[in-house]
PDB file of N, CA and C in Angstrom:
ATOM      1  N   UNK A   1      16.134  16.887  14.198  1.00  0.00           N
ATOM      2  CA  UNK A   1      15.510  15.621  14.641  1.00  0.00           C
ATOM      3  C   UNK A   1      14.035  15.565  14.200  1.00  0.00           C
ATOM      4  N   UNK A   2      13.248  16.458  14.084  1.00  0.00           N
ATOM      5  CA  UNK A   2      12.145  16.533  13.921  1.00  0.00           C
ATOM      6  C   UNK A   2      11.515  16.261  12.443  1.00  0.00           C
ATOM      7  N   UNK A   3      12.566  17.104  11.709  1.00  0.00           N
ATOM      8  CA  UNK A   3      12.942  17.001  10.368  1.00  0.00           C
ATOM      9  C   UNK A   3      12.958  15.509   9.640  1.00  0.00           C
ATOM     10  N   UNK A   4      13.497  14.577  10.390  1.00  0.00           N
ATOM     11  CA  UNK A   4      13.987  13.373  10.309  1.00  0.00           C
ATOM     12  C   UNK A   4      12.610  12.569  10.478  1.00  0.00           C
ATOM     13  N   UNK A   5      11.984  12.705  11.905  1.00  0.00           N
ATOM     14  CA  UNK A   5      11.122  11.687  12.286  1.00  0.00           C
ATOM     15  C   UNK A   5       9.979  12.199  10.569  1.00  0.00           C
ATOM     16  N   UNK A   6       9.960  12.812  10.489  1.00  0.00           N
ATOM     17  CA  UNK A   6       8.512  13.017   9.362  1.00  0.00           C
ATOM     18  C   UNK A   6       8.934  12.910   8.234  1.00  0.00           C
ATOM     19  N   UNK A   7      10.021  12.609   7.723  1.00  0.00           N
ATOM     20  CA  UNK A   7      10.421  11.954   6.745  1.00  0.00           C
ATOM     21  C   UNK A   7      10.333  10.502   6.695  1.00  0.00           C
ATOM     22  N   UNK A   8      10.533  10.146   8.279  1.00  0.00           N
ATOM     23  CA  UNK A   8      10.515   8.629   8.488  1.00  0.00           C
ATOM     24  C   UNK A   8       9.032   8.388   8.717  1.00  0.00           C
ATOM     25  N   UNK A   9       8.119   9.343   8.684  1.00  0.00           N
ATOM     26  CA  UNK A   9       6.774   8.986   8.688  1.00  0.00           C
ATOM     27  C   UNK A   9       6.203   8.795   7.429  1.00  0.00           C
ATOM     28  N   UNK A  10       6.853   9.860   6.447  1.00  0.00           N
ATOM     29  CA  UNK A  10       6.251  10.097   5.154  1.00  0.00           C
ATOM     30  C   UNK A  10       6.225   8.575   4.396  1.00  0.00           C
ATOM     31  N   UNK A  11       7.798   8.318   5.072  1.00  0.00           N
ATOM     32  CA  UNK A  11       7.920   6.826   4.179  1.00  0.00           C
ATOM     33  C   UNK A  11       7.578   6.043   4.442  1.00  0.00           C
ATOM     34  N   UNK A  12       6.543   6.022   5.952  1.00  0.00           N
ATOM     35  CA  UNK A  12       6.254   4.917   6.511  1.00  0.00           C
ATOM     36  C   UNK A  12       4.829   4.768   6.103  1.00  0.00           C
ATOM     37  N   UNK A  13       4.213   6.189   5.860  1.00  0.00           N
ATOM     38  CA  UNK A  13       2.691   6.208   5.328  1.00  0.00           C
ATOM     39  C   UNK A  13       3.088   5.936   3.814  1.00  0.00           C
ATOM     40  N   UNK A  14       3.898   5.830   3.222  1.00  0.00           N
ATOM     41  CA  UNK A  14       3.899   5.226   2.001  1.00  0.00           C
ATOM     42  C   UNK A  14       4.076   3.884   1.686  1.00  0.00           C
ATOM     43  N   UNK A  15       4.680   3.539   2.089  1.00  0.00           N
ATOM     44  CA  UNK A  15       5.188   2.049   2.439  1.00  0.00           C
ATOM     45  C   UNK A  15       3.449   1.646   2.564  1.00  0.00           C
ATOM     46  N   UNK A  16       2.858   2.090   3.469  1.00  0.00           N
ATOM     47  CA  UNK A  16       1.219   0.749   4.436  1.00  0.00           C
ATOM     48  C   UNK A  16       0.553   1.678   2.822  1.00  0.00           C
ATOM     49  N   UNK A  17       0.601   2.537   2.289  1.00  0.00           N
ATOM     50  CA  UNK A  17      -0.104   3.415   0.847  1.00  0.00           C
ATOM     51  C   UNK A  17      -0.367   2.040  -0.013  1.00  0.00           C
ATOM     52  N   UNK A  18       1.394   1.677  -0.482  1.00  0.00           N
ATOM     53  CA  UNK A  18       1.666   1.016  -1.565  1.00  0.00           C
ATOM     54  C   UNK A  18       1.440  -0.609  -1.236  1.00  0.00           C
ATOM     55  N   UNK A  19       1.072  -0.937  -0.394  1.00  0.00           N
ATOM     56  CA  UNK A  19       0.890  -1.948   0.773  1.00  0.00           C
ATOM     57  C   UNK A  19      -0.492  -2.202   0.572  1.00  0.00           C
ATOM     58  N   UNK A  20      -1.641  -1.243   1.177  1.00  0.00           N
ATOM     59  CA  UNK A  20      -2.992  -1.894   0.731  1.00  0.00           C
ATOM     60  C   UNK A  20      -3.125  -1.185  -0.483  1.00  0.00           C
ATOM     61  N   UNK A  21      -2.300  -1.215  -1.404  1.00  0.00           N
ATOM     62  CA  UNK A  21      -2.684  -0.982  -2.977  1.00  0.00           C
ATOM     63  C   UNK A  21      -2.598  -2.237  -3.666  1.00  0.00           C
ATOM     64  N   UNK A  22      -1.464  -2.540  -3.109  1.00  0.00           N
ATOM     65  CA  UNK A  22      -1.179  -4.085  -3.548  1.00  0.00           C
ATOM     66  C   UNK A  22      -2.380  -5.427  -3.125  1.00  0.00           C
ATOM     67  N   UNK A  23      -2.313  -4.780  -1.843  1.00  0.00           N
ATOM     68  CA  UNK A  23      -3.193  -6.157  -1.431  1.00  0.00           C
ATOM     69  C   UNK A  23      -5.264  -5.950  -2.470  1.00  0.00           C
ATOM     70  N   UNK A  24      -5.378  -4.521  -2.917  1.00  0.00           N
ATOM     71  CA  UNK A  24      -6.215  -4.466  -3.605  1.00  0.00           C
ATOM     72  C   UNK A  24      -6.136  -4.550  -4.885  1.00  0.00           C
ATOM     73  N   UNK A  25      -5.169  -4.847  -5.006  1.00  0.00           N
ATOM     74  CA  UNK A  25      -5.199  -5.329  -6.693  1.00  0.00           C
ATOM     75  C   UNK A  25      -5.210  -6.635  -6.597  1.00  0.00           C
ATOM     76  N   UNK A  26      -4.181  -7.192  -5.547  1.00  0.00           N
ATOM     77  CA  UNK A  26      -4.628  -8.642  -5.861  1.00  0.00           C
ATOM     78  C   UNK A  26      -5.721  -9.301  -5.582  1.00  0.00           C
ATOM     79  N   UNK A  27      -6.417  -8.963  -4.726  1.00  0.00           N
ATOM     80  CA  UNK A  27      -8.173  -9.440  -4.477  1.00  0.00           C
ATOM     81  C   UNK A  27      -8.851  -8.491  -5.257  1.00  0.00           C
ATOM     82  N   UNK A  28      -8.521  -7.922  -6.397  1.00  0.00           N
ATOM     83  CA  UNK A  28      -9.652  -7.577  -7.861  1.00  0.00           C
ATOM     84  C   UNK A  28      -8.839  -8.343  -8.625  1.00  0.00           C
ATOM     85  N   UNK A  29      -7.554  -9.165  -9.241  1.00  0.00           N
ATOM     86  CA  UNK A  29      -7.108  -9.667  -9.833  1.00  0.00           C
ATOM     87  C   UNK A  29      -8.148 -11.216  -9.680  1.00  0.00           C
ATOM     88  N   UNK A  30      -7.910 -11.434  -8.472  1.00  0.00           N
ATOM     89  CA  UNK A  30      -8.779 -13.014  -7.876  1.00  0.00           C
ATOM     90  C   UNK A  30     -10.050 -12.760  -8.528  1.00  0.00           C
ATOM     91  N   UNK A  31     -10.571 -12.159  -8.145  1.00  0.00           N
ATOM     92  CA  UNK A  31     -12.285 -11.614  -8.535  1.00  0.00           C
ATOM     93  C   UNK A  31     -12.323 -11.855  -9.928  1.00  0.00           C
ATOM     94  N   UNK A  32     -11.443 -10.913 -10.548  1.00  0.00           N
ATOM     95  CA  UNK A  32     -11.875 -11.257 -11.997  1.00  0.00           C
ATOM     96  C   UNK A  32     -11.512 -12.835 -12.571  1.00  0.00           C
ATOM     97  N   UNK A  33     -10.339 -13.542 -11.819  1.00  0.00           N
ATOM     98  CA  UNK A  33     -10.591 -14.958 -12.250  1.00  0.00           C
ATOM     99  C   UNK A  33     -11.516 -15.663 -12.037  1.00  0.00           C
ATOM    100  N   UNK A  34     -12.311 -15.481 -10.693  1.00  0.00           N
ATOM    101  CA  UNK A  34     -13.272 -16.012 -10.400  1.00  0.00           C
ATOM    102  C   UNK A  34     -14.373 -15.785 -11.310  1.00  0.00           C
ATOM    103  N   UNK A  35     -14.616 -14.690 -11.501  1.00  0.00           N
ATOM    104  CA  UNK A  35     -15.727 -14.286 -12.525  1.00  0.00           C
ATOM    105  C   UNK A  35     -15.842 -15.054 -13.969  1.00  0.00           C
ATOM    106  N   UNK A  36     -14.418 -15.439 -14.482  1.00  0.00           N
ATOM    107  CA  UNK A  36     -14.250 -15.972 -15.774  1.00  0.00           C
ATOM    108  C   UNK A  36     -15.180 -17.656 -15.865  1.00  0.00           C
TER     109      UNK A  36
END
């Protein structure tokens, strides 16, 4: 069981990882249109 929950953590800290990665690319994507 224990085994389990921290696997279900690993993927859960990856998931919010790939999550504000995204949301920072797209507000430097904006930025640089703005800049143009």
């Amino acid at each position: 069981m224990e085994g389990n929950g921290l696997v279900t953590m690993s993927v859960y800290q990856a998931l919010i990882l790939m999550l504000t990665f995204g949301m920072f690319l797209i507000a430097l994507l904006d930025y640089i249109n703005k800049r143009k």
